[in-house]
N, C-alpha and C. Protein backbone atom coordinates (compact mmCIF):
# COMPACT_ATOMS: atom_id res chain seq x y z
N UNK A 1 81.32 101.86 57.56
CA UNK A 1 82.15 102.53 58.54
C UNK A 1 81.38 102.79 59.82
N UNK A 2 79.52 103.08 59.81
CA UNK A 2 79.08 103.20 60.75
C UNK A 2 78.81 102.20 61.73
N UNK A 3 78.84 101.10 61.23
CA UNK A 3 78.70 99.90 61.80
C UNK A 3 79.92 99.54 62.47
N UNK A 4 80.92 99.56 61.78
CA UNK A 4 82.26 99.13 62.77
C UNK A 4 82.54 100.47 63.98
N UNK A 5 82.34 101.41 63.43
CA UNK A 5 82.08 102.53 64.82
C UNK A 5 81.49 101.71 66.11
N UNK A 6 80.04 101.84 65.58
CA UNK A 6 79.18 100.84 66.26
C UNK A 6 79.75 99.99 67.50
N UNK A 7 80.37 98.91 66.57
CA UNK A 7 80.75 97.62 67.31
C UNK A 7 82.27 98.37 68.51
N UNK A 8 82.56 99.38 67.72
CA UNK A 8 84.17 99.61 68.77
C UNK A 8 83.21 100.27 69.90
N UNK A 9 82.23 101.01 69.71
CA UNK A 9 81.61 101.39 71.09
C UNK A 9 81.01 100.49 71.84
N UNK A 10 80.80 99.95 71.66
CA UNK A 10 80.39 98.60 72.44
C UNK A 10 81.43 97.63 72.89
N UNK A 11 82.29 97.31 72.52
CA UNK A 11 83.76 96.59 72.94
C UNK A 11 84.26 97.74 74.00
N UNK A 12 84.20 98.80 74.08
CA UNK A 12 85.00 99.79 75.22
C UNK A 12 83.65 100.12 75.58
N UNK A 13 82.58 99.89 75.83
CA UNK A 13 81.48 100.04 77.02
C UNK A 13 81.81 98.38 78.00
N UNK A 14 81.76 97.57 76.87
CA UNK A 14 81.79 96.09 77.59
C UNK A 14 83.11 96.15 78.76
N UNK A 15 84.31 96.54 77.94
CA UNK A 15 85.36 96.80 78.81
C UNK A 15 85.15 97.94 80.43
N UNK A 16 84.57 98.99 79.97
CA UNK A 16 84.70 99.45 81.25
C UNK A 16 83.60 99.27 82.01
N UNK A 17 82.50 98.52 81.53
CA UNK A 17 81.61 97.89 83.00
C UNK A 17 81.61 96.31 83.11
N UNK A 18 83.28 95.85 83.00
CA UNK A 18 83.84 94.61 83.35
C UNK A 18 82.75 94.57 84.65
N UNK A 19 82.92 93.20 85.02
CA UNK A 19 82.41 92.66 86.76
C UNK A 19 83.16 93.26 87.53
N UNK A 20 82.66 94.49 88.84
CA UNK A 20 83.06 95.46 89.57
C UNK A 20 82.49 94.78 90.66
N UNK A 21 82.14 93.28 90.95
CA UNK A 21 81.66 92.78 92.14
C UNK A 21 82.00 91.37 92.42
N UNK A 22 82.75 91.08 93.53
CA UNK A 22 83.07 89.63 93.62
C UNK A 22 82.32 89.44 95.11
N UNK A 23 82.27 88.06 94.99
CA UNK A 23 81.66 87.14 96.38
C UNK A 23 82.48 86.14 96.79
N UNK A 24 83.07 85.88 97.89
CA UNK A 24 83.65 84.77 98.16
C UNK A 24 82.40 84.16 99.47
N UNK A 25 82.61 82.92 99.34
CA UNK A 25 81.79 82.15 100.14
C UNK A 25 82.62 80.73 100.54
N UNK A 26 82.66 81.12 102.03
CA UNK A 26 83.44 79.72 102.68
C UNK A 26 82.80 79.60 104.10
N UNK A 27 82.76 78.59 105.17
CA UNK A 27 82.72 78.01 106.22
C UNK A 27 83.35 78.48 107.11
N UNK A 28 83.30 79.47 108.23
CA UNK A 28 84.04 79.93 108.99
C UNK A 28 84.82 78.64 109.84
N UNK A 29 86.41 78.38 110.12
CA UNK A 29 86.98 77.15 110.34
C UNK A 29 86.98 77.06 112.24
N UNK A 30 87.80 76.29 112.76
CA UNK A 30 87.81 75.99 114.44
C UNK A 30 89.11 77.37 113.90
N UNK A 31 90.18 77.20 113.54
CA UNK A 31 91.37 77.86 113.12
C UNK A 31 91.01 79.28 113.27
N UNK A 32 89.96 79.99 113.25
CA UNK A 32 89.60 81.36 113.17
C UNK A 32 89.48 81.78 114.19
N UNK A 33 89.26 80.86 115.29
CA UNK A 33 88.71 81.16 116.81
C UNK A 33 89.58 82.37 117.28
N UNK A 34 88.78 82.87 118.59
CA UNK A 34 89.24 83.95 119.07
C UNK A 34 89.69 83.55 120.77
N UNK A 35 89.60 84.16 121.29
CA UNK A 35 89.38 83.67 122.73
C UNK A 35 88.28 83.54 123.31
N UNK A 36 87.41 84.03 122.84
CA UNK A 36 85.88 84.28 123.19
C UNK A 36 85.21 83.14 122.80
N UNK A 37 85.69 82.47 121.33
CA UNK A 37 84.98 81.01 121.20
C UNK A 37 84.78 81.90 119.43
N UNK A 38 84.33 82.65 119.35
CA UNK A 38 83.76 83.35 117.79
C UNK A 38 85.06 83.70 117.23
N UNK A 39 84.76 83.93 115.66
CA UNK A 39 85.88 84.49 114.55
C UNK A 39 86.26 85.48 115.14
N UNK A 40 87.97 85.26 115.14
CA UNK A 40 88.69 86.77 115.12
C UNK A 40 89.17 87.37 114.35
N UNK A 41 88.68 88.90 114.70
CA UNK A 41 88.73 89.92 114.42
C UNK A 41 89.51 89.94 113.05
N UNK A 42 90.29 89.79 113.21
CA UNK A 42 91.92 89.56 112.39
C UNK A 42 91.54 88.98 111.43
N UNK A 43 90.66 87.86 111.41
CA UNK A 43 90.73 87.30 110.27
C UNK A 43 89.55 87.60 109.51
N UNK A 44 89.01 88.04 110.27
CA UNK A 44 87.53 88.60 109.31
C UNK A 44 88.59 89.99 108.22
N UNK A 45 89.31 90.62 108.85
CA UNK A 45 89.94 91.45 108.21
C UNK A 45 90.63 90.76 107.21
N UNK A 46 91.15 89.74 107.40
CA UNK A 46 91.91 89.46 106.28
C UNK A 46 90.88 88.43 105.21
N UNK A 47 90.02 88.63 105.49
CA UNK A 47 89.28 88.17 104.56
C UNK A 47 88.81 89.41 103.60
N UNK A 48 88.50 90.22 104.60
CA UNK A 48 87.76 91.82 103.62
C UNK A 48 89.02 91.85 102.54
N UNK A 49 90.07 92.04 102.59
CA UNK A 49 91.31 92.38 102.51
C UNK A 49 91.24 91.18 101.15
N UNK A 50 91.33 90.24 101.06
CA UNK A 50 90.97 88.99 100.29
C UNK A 50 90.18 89.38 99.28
N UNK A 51 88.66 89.68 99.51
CA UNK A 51 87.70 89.88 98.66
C UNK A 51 88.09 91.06 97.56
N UNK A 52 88.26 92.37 98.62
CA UNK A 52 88.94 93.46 98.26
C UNK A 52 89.54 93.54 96.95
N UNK A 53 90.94 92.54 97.19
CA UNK A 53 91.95 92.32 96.41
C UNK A 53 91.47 91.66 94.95
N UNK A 54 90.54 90.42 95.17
CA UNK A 54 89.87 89.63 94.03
C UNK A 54 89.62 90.88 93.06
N UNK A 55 88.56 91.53 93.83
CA UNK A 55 87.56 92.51 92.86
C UNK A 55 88.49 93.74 92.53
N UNK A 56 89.51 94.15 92.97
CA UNK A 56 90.23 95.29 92.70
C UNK A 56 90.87 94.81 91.19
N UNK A 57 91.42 93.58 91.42
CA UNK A 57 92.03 92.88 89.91
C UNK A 57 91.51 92.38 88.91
N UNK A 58 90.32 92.19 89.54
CA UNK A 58 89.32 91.53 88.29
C UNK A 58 89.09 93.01 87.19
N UNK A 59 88.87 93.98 88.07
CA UNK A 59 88.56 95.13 87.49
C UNK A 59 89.48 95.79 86.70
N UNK A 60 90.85 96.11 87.16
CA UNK A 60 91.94 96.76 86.73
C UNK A 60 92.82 95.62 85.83
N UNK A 61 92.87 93.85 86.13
CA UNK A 61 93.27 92.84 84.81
C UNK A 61 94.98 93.58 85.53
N UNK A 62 95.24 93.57 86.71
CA UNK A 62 96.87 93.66 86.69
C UNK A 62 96.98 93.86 88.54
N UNK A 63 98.08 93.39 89.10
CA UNK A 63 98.27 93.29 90.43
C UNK A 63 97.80 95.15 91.44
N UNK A 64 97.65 95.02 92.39
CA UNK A 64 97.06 96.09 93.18
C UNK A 64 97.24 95.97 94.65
N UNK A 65 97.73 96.44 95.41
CA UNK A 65 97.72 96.96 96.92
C UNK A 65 97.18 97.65 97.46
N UNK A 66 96.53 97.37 98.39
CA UNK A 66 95.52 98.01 99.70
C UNK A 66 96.60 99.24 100.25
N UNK A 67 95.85 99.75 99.77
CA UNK A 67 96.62 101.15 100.58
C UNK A 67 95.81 101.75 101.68
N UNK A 68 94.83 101.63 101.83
CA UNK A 68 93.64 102.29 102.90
C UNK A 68 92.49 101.24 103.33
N UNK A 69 92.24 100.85 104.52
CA UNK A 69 90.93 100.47 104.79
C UNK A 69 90.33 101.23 106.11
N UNK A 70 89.38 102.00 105.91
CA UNK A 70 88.55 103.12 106.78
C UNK A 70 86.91 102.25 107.18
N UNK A 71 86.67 102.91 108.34
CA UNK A 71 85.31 102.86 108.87
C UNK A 71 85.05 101.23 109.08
N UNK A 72 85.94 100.70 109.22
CA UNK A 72 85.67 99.43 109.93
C UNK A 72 84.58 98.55 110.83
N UNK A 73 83.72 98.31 110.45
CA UNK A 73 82.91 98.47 111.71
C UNK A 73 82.50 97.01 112.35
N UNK A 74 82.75 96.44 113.32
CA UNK A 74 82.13 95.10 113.25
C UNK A 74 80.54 95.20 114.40
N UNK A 75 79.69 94.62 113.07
CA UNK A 75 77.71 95.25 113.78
C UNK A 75 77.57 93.46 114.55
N UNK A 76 78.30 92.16 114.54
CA UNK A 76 78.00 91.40 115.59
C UNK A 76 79.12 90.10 114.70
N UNK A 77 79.06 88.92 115.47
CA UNK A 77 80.07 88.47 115.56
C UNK A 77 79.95 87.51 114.96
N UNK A 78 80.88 86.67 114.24
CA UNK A 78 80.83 85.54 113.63
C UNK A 78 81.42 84.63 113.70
N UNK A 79 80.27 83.22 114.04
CA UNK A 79 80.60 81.79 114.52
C UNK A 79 81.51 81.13 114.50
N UNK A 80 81.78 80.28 114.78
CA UNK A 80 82.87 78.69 113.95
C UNK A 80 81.32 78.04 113.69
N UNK A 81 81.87 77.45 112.35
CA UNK A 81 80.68 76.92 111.44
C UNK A 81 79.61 77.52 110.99
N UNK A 82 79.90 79.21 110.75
CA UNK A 82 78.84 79.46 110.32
C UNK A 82 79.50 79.64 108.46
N UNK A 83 78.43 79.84 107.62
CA UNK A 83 78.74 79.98 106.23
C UNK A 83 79.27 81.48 106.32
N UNK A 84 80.30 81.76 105.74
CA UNK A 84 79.84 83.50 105.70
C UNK A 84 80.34 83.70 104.36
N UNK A 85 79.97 85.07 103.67
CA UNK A 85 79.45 85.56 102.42
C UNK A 85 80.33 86.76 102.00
N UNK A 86 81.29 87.09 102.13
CA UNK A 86 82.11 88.47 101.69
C UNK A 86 82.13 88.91 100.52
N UNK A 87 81.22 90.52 100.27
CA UNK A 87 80.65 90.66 99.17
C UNK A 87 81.45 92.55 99.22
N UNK A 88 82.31 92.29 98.10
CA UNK A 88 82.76 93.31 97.65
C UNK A 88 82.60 94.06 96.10
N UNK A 89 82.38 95.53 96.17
CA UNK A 89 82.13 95.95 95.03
C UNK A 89 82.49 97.06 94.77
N UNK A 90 83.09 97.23 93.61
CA UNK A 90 83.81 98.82 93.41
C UNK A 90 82.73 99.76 93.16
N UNK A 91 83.14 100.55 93.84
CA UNK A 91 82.37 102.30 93.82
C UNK A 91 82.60 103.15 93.15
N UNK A 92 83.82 103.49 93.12
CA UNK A 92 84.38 104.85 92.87
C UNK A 92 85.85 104.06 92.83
N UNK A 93 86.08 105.15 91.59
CA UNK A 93 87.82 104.78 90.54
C UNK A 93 88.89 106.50 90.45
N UNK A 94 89.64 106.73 90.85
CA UNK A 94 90.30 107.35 90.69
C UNK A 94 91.36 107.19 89.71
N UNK A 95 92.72 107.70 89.32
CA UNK A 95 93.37 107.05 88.34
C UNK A 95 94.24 106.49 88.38
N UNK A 96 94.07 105.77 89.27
CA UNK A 96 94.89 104.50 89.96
C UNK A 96 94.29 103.74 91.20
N UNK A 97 93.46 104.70 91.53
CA UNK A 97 92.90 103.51 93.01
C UNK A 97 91.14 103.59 92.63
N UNK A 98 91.01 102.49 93.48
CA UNK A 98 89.98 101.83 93.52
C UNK A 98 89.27 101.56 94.57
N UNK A 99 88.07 102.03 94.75
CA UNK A 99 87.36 102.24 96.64
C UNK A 99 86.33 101.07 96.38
N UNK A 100 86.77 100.02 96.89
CA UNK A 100 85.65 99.22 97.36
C UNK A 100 84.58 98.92 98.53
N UNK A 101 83.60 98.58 98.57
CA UNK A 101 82.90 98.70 99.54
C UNK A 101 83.14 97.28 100.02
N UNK A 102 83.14 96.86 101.24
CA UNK A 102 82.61 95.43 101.56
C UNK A 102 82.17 95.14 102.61
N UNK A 103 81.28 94.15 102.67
CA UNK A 103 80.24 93.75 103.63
C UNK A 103 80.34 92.33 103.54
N UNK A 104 80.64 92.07 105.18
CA UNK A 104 80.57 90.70 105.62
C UNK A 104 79.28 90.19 106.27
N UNK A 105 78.44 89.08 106.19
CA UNK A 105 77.09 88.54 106.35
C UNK A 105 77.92 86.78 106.53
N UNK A 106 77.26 86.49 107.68
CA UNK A 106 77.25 85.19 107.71
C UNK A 106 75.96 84.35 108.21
N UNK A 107 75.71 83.37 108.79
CA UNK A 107 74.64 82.34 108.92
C UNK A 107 74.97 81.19 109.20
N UNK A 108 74.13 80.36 109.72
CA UNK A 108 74.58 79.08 110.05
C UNK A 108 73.93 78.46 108.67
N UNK A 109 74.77 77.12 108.15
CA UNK A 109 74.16 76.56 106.84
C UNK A 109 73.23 76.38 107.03
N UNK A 110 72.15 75.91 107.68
CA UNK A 110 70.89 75.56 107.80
C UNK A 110 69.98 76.72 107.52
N UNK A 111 70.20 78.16 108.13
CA UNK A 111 69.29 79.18 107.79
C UNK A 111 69.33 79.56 106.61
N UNK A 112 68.03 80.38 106.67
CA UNK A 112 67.85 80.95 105.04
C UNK A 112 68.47 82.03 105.18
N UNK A 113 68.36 83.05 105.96
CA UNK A 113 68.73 84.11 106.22
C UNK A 113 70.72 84.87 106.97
N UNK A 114 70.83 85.49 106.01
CA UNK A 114 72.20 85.86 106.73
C UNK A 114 71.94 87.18 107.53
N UNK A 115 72.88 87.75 108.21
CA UNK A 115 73.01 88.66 109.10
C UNK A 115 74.64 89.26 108.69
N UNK A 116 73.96 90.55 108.75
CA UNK A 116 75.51 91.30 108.66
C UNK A 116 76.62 91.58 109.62
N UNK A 117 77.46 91.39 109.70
CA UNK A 117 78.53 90.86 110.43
C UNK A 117 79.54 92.67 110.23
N UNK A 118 80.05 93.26 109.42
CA UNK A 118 81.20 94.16 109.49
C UNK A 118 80.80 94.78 108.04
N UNK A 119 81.29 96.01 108.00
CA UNK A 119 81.35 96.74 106.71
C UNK A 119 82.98 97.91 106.56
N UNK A 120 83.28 97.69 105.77
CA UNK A 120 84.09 99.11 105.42
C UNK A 120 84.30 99.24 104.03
N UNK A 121 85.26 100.49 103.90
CA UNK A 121 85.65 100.42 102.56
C UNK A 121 86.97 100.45 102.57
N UNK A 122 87.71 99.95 101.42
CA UNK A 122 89.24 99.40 101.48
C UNK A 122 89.34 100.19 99.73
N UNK A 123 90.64 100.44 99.74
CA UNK A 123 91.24 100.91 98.45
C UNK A 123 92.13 100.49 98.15
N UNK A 124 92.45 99.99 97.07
CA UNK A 124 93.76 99.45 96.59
C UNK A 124 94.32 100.50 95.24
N UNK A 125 95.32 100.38 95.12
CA UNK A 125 95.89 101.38 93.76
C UNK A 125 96.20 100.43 93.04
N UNK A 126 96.00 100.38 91.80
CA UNK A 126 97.13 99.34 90.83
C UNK A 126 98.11 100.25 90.26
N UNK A 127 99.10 98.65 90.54
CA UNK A 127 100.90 98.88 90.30
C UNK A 127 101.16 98.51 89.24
N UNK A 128 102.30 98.82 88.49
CA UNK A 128 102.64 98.08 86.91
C UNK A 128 104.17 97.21 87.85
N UNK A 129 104.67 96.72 86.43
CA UNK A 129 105.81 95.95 87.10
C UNK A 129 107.14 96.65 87.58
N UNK A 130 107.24 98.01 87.72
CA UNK A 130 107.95 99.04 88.31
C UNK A 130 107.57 99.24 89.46
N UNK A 131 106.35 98.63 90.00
CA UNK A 131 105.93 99.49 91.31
C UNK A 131 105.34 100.51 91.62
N UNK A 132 105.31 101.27 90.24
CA UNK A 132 104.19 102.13 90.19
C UNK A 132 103.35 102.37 90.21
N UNK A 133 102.59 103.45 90.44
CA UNK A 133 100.35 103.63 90.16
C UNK A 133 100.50 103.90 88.48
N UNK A 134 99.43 102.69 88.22
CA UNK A 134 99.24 102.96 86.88
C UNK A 134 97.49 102.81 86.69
N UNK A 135 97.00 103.09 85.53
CA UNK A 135 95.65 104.23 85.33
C UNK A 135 95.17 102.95 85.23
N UNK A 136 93.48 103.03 85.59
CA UNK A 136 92.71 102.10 86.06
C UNK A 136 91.46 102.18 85.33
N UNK A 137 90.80 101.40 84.36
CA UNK A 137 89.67 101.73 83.81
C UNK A 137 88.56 102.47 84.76
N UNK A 138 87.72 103.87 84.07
CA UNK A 138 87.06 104.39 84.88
C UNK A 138 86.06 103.53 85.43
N UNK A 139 85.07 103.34 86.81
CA UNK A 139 84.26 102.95 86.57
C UNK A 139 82.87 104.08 86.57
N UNK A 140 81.86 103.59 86.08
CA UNK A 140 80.90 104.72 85.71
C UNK A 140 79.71 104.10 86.14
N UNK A 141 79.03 104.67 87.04
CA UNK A 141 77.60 104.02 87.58
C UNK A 141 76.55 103.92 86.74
N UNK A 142 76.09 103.01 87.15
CA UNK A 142 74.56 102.99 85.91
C UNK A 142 73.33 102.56 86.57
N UNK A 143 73.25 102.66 88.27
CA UNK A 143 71.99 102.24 88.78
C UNK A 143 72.25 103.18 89.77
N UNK A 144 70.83 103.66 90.09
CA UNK A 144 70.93 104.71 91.27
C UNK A 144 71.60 104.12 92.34
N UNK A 145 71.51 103.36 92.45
CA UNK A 145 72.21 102.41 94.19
C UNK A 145 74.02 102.51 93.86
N UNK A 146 74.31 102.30 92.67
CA UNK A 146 75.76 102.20 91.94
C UNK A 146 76.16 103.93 92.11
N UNK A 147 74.97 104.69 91.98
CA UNK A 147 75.22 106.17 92.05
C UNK A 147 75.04 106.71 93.38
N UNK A 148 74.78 105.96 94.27
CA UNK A 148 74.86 106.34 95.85
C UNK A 148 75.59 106.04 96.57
N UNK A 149 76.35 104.96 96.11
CA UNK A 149 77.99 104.19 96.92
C UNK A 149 78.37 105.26 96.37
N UNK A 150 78.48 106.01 94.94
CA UNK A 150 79.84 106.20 94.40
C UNK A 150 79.84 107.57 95.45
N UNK A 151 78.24 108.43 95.60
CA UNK A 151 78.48 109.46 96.61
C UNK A 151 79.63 109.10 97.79
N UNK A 152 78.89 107.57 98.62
CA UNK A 152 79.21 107.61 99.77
C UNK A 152 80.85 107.87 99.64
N UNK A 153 81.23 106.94 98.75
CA UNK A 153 83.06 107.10 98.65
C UNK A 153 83.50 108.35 98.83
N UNK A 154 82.84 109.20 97.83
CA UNK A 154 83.35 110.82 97.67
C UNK A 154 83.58 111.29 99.33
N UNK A 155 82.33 111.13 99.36
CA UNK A 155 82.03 111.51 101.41
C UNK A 155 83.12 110.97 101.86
N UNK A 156 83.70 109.86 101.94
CA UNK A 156 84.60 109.45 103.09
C UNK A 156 85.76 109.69 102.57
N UNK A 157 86.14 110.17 101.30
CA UNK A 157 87.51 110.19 101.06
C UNK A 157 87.93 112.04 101.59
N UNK A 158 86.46 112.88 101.50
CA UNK A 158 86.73 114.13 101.95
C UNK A 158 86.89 114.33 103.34
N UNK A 159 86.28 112.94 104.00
CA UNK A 159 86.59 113.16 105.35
C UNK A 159 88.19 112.79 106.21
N UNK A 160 88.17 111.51 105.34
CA UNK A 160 89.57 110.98 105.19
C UNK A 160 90.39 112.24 105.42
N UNK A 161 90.18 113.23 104.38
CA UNK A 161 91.16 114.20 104.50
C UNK A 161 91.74 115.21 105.48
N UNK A 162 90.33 115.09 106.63
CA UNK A 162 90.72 115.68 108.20
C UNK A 162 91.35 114.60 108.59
N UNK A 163 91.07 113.88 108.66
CA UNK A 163 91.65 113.02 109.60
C UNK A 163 92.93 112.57 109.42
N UNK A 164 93.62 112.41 108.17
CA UNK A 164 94.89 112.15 107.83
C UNK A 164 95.35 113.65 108.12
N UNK A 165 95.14 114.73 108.60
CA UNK A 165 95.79 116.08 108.71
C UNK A 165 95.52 116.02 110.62
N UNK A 166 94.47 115.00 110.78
CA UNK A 166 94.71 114.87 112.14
C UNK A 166 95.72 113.87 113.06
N UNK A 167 96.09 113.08 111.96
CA UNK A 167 96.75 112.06 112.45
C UNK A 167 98.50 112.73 111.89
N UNK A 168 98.78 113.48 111.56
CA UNK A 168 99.91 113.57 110.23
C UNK A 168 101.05 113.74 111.29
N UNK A 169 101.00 114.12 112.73
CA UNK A 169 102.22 114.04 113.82
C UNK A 169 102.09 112.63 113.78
N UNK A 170 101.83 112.00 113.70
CA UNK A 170 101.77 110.31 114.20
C UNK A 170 102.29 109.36 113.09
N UNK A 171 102.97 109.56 111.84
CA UNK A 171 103.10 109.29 111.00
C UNK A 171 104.45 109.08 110.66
């Protein structure tokens, strides 16, 4: 009996530290251009938004919507033809949403080195087939760095909370 204990704790550890991190990697296209000649804006977003989405489902195993993306930041700009790297990873789980972090880095193929391009964090909730928020495996940190995003989330979702009370005429 102690042994099959055993094994069920380990099947629901395996389950809730599923892969909480996806990477997409593609070729920034001519199609992305901006007016300036570099990727726009827009689509770097809809790429975060992309990655976001991958890793929100991989995690939760059922469809999910972006309900929030905060602190946006773009730190420099990205090419036509450069490789770029969109690397998203869940932080922090509430019981239905999900705060991912993501960070865009691109490079030209030839370098070794990438450069960071934009960061924010985006949240999605998962829906069941009603449309509803339905409960989301916890996630639970297990590396100090995994335990310092999950701070940062806390931080921005308390700040979030002025600011949606600052914005709430505009709504």
């Amino acid at each position: 009996m102690v042994k099959g204990m055993r094994n069920i704790c380990i099947i629901v550890k395996n389950q809730i530290m599923a892969d909480h991190q996806t990477t997409l990697r593609f070729l920034a296209e001519p199609t992305d251009v901006n007016f300036g000649g570099k990727v726009h804006g827009g689509a770097v977003m809809k790429w975060i938004d992309q990655a976001g989405y991958a890793c929100a489902v991989n995690w939760c195993k059922q469809y999910a919507v972006t309900v929030y993306v905060g602190g946006i930041r773009f730190f420099k700009p990205v090419f036509i033809g450069n490789l770029v790297e969109i690397r998203a990873r869940l932080v922090y789980t509430g019981s239905s949403s999900m705060h991912i972090a993501v960070d865009v880095f691109s490079k030209k193929p030839q370098d070794a080195e990438y450069v960071k391009n934009t960061h924010c964090m985006i949240i999605f909730v998962a829906v069941g087939n009603d449309g509803q928020p339905v409960n989301v495996p916890p996630f639970v940190p297990s590396s100090d760095e995994e335990k310092r995003l999950q701070e940062y989330a806390v931080r921005l979702m308390n700040l979030r909370k002025d600011i949606e009370q600052e914005m709430k005429e505009f709504y």
